[in-house]
N, C-alpha and C. Protein backbone atom coordinates (compact mmCIF):
# COMPACT_ATOMS: atom_id res chain seq x y z
N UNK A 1 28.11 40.28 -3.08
CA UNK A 1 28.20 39.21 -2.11
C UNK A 1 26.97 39.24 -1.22
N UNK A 2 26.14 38.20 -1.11
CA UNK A 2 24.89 38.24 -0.45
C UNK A 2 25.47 38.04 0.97
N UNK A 3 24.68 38.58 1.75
CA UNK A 3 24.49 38.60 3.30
C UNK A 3 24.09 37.12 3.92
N UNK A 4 24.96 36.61 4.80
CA UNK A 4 24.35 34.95 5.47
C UNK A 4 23.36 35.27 6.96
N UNK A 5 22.51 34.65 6.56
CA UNK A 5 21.49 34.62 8.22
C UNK A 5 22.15 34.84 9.26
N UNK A 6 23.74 34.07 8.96
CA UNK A 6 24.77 34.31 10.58
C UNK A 6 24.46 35.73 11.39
N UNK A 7 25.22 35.96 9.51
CA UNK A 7 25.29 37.72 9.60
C UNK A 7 24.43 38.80 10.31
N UNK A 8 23.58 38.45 9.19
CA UNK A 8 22.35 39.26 9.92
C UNK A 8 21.79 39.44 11.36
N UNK A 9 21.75 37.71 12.03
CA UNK A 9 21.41 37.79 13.23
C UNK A 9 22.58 38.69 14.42
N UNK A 10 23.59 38.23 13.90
CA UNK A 10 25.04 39.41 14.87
C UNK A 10 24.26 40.75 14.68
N UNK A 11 24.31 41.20 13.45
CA UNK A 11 24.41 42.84 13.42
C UNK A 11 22.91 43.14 14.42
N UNK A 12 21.88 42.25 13.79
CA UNK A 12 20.42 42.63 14.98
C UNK A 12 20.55 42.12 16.29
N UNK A 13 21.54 41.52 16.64
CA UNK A 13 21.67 41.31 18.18
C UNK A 13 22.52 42.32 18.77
N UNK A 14 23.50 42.85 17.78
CA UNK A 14 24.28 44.15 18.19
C UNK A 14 23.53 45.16 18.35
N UNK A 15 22.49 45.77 17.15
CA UNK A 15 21.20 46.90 17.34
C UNK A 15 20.51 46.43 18.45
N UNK A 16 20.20 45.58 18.68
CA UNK A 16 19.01 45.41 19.83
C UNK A 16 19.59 45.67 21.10
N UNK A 17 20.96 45.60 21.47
CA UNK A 17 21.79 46.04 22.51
C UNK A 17 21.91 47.54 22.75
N UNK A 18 22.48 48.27 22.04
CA UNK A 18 22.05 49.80 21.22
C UNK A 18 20.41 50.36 21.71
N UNK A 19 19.81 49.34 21.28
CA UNK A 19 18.39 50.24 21.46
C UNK A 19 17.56 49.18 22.39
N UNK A 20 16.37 49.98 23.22
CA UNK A 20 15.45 49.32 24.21
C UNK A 20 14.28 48.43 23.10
N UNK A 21 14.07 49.01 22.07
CA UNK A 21 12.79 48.91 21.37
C UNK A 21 13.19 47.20 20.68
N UNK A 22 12.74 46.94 19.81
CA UNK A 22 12.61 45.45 18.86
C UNK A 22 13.55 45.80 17.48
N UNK A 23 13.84 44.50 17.39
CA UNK A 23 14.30 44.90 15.79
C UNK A 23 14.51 43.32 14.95
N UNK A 24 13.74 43.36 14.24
CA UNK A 24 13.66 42.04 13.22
C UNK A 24 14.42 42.64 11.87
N UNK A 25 13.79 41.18 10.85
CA UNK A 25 14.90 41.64 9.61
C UNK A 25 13.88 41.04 8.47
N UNK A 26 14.15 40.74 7.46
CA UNK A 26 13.14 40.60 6.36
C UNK A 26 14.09 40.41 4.91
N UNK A 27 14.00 39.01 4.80
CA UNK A 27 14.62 39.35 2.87
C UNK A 27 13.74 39.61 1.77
N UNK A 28 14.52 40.37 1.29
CA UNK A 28 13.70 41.68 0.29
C UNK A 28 15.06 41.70 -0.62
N UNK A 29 14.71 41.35 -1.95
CA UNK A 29 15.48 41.55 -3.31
C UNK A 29 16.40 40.81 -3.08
N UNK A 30 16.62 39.82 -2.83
CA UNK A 30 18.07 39.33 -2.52
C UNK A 30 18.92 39.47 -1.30
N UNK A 31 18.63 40.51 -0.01
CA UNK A 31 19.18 40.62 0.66
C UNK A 31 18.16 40.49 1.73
N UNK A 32 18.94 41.68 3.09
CA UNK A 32 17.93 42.13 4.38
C UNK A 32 17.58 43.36 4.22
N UNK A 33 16.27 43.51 5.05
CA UNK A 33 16.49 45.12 5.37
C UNK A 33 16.06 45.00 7.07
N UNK A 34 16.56 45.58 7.63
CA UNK A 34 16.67 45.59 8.94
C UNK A 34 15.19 46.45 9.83
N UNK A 35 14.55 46.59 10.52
CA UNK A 35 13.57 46.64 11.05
C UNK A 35 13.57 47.09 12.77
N UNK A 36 13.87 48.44 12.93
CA UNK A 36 14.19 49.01 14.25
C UNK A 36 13.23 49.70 14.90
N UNK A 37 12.59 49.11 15.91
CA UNK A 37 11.45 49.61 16.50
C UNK A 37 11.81 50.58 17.78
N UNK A 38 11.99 51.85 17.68
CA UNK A 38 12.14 52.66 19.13
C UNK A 38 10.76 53.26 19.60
N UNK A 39 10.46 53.07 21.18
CA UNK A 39 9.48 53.40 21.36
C UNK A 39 9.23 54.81 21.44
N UNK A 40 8.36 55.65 21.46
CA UNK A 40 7.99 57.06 21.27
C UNK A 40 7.86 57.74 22.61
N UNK A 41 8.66 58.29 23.31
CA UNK A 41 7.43 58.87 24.45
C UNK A 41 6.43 59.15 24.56
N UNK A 42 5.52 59.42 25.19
CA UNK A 42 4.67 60.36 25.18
C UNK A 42 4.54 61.63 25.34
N UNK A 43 3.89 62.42 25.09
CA UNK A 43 4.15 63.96 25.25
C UNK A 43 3.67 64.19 26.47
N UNK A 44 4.33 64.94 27.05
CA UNK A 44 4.15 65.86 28.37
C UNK A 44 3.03 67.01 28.29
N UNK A 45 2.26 66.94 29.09
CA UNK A 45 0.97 68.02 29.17
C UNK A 45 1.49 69.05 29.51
N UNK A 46 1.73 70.37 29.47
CA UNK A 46 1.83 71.92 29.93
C UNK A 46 1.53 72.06 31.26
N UNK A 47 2.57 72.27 31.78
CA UNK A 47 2.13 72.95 33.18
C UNK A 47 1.30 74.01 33.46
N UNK A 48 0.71 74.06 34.24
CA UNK A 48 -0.20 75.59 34.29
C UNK A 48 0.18 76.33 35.02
């Protein structure tokens, strides 16, 4: 059973709630694959 655009857009409006970062989607083979961008911190320098 293929996936409807409806669909897709719920579940990435549900992830994007979940997470601060972006998240798009992409059809690939017949379906989606979902696309979750979290941002990275940066690393903390060593105290001396």
């Amino acid at each position: 059973m293929a996936t409807s655009p409806e669909y897709i857009e719920f579940v990435c409006d549900s992830v994007r709630t979940a997470f601060s970062g972006g998240v798009r989607y992409k059809k690939m083979f017949g379906e989606y694959m979902i696309y979750v961008v979290v941002p990275v911190p940066k690393p903390r320098k060593p105290k001396k």
